[in-house]
PDB file of N, CA and C in Angstrom:
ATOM      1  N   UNK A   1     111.507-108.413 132.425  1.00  0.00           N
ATOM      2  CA  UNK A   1     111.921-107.091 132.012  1.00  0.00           C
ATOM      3  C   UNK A   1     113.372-107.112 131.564  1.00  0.00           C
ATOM      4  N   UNK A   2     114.145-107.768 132.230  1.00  0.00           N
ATOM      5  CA  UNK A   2     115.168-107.744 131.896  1.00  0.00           C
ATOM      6  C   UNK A   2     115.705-108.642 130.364  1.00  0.00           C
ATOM      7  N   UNK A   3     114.938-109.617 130.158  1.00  0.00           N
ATOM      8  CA  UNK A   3     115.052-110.140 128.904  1.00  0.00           C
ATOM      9  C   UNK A   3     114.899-108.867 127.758  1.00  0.00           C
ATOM     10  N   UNK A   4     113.723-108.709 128.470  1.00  0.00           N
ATOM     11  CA  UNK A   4     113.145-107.673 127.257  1.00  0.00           C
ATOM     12  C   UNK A   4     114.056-106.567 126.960  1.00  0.00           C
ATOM     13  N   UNK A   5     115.258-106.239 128.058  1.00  0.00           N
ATOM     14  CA  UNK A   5     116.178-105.396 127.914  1.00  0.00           C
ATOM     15  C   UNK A   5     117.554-106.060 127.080  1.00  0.00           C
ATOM     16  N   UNK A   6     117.604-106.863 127.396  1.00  0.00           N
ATOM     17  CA  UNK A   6     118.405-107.824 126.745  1.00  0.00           C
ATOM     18  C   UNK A   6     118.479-107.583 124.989  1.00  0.00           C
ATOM     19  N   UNK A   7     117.218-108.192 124.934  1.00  0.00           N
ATOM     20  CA  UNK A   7     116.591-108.277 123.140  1.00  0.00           C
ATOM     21  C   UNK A   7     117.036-106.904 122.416  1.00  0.00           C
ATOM     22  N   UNK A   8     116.598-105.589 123.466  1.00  0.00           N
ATOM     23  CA  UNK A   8     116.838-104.571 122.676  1.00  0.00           C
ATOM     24  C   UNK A   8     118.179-103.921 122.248  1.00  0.00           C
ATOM     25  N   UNK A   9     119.118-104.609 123.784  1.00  0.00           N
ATOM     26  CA  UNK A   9     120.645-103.939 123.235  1.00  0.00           C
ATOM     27  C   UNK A   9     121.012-105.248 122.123  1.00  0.00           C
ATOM     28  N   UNK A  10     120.644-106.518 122.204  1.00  0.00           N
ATOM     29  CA  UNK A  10     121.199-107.629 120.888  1.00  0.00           C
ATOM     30  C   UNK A  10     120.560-107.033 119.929  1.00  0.00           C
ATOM     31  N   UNK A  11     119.519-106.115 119.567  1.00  0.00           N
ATOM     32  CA  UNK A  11     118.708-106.037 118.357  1.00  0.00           C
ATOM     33  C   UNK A  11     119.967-104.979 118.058  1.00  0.00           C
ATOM     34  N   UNK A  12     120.254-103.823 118.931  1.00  0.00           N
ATOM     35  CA  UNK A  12     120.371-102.799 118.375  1.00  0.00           C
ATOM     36  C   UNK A  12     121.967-102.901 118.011  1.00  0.00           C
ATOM     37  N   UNK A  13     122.846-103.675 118.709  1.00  0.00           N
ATOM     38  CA  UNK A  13     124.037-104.237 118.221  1.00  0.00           C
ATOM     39  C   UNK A  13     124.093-105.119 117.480  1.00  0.00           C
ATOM     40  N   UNK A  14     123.251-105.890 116.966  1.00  0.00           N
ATOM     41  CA  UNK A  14     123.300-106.695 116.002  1.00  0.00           C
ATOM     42  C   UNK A  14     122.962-105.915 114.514  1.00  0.00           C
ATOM     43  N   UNK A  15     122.080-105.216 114.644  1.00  0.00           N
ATOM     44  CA  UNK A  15     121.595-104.099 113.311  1.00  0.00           C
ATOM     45  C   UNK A  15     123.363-103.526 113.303  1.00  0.00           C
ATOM     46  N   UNK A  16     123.744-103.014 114.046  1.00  0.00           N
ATOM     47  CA  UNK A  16     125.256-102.401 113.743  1.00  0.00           C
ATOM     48  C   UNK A  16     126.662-103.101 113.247  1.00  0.00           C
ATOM     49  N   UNK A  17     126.803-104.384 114.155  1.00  0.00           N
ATOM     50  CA  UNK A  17     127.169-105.661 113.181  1.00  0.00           C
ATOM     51  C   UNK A  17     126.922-105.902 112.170  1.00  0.00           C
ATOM     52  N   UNK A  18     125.688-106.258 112.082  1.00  0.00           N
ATOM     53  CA  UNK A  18     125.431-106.364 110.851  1.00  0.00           C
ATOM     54  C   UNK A  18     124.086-108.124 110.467  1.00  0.00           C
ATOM     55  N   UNK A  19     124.033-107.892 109.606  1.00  0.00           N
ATOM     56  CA  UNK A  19     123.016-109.127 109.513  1.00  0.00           C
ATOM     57  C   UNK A  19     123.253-110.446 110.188  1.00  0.00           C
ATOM     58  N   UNK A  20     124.878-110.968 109.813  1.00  0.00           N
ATOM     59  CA  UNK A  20     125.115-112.397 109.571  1.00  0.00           C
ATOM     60  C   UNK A  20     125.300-112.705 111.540  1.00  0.00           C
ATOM     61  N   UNK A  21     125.521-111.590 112.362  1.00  0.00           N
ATOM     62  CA  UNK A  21     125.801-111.261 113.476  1.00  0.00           C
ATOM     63  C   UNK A  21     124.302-111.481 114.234  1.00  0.00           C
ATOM     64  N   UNK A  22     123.661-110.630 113.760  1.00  0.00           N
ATOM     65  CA  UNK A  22     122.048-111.257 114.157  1.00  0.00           C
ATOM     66  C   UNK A  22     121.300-111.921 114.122  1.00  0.00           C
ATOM     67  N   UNK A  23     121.684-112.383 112.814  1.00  0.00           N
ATOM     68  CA  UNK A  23     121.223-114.354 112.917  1.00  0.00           C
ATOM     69  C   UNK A  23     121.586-115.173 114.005  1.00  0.00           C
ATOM     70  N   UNK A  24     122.936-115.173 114.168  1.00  0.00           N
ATOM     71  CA  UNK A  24     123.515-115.943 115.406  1.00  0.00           C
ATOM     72  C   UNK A  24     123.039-115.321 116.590  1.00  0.00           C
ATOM     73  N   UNK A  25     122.806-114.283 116.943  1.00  0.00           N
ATOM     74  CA  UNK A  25     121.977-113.983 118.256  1.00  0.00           C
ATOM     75  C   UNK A  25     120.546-114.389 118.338  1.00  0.00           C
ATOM     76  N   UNK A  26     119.654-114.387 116.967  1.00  0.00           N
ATOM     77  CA  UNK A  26     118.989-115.038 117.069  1.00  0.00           C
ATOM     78  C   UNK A  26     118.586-116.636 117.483  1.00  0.00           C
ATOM     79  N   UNK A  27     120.049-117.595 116.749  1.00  0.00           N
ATOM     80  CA  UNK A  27     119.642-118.834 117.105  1.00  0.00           C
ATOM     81  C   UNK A  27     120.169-118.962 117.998  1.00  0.00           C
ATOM     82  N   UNK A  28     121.213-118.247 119.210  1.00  0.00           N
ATOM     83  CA  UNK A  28     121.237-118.720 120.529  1.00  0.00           C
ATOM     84  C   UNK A  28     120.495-118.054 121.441  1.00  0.00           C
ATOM     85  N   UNK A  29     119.301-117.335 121.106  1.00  0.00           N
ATOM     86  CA  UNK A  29     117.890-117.004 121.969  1.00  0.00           C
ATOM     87  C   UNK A  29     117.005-117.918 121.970  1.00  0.00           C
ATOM     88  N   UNK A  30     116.891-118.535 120.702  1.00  0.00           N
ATOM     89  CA  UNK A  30     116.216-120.049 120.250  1.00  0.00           C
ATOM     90  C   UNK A  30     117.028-121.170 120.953  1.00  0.00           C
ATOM     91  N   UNK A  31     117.642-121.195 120.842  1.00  0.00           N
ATOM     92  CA  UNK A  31     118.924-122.349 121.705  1.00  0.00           C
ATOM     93  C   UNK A  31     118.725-121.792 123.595  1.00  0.00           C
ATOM     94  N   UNK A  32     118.449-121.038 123.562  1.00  0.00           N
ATOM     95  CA  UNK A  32     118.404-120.601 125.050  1.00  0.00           C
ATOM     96  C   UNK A  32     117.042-120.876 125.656  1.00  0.00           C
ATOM     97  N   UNK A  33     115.895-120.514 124.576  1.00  0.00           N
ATOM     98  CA  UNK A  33     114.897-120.901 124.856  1.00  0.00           C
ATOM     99  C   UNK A  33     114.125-122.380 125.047  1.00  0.00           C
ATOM    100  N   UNK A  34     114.887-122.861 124.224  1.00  0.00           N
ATOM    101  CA  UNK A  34     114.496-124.447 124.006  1.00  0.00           C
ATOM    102  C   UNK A  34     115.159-125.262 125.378  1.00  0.00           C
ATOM    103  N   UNK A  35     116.510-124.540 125.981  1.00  0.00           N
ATOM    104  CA  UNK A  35     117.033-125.502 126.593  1.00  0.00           C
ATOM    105  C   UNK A  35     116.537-125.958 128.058  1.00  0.00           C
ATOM    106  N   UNK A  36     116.862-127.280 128.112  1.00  0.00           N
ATOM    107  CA  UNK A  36     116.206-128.026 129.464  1.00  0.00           C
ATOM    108  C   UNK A  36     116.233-127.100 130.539  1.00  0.00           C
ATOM    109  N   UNK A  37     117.675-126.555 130.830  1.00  0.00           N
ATOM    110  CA  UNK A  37     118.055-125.211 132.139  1.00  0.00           C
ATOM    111  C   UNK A  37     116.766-124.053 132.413  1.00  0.00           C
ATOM    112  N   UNK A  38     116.361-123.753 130.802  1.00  0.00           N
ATOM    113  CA  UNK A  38     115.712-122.689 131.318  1.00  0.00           C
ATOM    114  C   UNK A  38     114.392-122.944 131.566  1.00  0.00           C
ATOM    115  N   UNK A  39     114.154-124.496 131.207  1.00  0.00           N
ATOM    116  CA  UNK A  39     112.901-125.424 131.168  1.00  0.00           C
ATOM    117  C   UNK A  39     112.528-125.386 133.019  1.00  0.00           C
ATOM    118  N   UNK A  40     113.633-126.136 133.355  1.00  0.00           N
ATOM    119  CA  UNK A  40     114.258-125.944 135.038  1.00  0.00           C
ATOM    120  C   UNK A  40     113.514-124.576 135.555  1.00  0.00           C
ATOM    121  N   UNK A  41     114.215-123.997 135.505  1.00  0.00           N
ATOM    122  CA  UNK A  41     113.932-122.584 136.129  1.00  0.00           C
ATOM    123  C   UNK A  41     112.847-122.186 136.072  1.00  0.00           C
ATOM    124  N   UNK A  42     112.228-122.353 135.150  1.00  0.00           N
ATOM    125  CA  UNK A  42     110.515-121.873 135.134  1.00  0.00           C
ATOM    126  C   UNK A  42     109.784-122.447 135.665  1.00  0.00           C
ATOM    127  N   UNK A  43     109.969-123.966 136.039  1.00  0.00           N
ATOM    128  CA  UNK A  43     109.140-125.014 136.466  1.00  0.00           C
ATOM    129  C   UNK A  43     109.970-124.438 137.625  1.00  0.00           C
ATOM    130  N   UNK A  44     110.602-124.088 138.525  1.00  0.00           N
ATOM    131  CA  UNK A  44     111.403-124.221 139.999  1.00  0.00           C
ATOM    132  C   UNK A  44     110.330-122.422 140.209  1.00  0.00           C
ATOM    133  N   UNK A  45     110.278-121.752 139.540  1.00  0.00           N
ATOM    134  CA  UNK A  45     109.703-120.148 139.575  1.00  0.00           C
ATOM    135  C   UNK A  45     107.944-120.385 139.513  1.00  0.00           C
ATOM    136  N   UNK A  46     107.472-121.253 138.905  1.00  0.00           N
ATOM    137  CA  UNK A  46     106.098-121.641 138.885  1.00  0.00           C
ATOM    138  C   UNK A  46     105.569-122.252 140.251  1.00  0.00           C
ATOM    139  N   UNK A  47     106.530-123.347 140.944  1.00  0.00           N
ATOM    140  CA  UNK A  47     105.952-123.997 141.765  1.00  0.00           C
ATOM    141  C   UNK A  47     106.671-122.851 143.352  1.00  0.00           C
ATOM    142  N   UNK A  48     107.772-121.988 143.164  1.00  0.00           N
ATOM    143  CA  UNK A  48     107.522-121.125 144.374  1.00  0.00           C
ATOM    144  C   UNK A  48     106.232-120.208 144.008  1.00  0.00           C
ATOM    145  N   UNK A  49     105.807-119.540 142.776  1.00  0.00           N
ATOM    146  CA  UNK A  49     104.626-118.595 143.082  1.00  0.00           C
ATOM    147  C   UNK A  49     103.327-119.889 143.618  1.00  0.00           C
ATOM    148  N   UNK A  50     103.620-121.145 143.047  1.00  0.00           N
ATOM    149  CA  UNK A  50     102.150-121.283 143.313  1.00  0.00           C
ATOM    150  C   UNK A  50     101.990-121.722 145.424  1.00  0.00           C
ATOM    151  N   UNK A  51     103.381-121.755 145.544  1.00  0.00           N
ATOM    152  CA  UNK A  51     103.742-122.232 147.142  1.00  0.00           C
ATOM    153  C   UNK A  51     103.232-120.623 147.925  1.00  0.00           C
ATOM    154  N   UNK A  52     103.657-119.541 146.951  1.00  0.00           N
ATOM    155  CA  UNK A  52     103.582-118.254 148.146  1.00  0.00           C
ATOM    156  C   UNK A  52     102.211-118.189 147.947  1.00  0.00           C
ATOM    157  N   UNK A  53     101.273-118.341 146.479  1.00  0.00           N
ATOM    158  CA  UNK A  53     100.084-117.892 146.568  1.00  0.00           C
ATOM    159  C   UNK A  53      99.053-118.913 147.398  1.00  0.00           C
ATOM    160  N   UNK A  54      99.863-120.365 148.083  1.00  0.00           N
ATOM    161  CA  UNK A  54      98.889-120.721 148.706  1.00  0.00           C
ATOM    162  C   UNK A  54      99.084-120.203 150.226  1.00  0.00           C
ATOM    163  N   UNK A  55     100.112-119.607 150.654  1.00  0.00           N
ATOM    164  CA  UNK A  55     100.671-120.313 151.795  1.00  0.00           C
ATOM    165  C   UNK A  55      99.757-118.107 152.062  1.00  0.00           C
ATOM    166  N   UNK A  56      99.239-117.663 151.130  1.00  0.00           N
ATOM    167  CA  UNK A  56      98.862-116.518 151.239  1.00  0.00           C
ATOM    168  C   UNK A  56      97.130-116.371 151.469  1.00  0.00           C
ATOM    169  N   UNK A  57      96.714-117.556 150.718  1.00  0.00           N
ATOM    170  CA  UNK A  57      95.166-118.223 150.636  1.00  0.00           C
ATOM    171  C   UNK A  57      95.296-118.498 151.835  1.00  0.00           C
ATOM    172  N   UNK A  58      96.008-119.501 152.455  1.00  0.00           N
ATOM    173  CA  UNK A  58      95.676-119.912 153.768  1.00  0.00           C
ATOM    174  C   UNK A  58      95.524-118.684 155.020  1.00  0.00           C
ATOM    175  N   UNK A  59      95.515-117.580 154.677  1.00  0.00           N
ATOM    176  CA  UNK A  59      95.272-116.670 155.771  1.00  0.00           C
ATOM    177  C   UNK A  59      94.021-116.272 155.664  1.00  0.00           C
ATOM    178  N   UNK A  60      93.428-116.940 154.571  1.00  0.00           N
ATOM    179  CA  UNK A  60      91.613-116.459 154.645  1.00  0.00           C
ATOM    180  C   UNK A  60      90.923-117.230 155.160  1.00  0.00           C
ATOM    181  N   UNK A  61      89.760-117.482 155.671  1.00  0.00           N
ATOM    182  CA  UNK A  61      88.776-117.885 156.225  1.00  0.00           C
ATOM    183  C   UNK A  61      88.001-118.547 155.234  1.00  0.00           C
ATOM    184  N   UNK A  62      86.752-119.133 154.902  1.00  0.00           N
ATOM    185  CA  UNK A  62      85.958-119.238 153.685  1.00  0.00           C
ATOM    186  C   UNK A  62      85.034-117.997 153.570  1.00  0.00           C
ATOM    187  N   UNK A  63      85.122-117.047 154.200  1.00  0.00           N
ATOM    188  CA  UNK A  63      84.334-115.694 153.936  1.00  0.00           C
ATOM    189  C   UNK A  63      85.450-114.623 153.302  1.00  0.00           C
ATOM    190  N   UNK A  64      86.661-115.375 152.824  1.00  0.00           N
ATOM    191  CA  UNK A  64      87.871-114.394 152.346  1.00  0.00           C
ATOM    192  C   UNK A  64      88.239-113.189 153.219  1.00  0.00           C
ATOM    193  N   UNK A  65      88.238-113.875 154.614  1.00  0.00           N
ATOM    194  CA  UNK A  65      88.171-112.304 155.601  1.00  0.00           C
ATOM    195  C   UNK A  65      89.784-112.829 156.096  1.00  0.00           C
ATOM    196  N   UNK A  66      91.115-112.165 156.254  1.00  0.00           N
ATOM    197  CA  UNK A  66      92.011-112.565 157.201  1.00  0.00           C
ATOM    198  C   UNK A  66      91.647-113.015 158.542  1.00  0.00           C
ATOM    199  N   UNK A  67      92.627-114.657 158.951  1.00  0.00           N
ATOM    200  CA  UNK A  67      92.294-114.876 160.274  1.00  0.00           C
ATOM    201  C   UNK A  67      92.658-113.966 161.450  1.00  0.00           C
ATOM    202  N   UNK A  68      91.879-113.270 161.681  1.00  0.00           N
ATOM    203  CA  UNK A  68      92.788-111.839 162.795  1.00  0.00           C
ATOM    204  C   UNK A  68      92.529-112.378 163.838  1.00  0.00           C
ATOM    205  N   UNK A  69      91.982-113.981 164.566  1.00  0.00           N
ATOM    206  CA  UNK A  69      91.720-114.589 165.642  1.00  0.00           C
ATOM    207  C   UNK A  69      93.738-114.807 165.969  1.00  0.00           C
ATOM    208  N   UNK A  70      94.224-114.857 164.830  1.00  0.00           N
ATOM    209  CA  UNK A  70      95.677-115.561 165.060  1.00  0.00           C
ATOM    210  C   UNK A  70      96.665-114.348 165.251  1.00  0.00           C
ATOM    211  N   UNK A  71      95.874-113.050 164.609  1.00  0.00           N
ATOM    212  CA  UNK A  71      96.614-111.976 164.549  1.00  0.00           C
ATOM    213  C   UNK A  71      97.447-111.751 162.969  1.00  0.00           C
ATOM    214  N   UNK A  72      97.192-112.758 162.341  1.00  0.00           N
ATOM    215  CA  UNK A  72      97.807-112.758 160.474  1.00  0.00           C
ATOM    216  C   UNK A  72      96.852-111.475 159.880  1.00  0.00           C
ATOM    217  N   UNK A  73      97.983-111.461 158.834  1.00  0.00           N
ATOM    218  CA  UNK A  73      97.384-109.641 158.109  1.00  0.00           C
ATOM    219  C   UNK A  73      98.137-110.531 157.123  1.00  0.00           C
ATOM    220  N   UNK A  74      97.077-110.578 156.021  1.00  0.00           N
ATOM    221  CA  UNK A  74      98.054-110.209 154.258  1.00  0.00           C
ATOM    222  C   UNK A  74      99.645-109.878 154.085  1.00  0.00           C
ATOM    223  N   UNK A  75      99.468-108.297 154.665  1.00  0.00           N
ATOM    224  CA  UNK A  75     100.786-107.574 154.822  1.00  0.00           C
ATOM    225  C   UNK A  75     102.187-108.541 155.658  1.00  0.00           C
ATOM    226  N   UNK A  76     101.476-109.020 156.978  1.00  0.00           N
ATOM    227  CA  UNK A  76     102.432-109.674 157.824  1.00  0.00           C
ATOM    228  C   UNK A  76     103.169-110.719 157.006  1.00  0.00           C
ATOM    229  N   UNK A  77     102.561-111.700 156.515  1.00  0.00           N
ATOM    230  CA  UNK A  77     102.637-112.642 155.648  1.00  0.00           C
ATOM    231  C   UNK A  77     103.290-112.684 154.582  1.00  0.00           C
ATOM    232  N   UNK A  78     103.313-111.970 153.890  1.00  0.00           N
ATOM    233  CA  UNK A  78     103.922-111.360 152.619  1.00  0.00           C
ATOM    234  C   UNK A  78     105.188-110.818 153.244  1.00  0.00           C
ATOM    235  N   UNK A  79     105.462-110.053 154.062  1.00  0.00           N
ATOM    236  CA  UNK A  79     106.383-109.967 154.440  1.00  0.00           C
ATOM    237  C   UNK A  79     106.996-110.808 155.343  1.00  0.00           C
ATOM    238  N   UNK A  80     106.753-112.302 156.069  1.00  0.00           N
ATOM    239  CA  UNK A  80     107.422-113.063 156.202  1.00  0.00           C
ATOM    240  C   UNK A  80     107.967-114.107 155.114  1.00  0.00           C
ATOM    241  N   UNK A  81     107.162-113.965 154.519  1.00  0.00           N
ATOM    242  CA  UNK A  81     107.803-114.641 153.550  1.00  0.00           C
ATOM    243  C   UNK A  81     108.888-114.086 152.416  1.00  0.00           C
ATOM    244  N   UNK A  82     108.910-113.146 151.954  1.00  0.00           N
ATOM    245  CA  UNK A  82     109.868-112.182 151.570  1.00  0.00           C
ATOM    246  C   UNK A  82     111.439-112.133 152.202  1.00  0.00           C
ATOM    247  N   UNK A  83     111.084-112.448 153.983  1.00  0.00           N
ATOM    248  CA  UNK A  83     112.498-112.154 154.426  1.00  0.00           C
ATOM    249  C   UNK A  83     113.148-113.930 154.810  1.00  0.00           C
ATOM    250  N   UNK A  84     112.024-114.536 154.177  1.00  0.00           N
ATOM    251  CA  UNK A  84     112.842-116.285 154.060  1.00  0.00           C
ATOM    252  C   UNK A  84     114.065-115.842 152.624  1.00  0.00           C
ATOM    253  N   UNK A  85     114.136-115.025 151.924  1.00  0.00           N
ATOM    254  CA  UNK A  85     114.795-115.377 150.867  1.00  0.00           C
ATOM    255  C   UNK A  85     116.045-114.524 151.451  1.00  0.00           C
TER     256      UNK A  85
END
């Protein structure tokens, strides 16, 4: 969301600049996009969702029922993990 907020104040200050101004915002969105850093970050943001969505699987059973033998809830869970950050 916030990119997407981004794009719209560079669009709309760049239209006011002027053309040659928006080109260059263009190729350092392209330059931003391409680069290894933000390559990083997505691969570091991919492998925590796929860590919370297992570590969230593991509270089901194979009947997809929460283990409530342990006392785990969805909710509990989600919110322990939330207050690791």
């Amino acid at each position: 969301m916030k990119v997407m907020l981004a794009l719209a104040v560079g669009y709309v200050l760049g239209t006011r600049a002027g053309g040659k101004d928006l080109d260059r915002l263009g190729r350092a969105l392209q330059d931003l996009y391409a680069s290894e850093e933000l390559a990083d970050v997505a691969s570091a943001a991919r492998a925590q969702l796929a860590s919370t969505l297992r570590s969230v699987a593991d509270l089901f059973d194979a009947d997809g029922a929460p283990d409530t033998e342990r006392g785990d809830t969805v909710i509990a869970h989600v919110r322990q993990l939330m207050e690791r950050d």
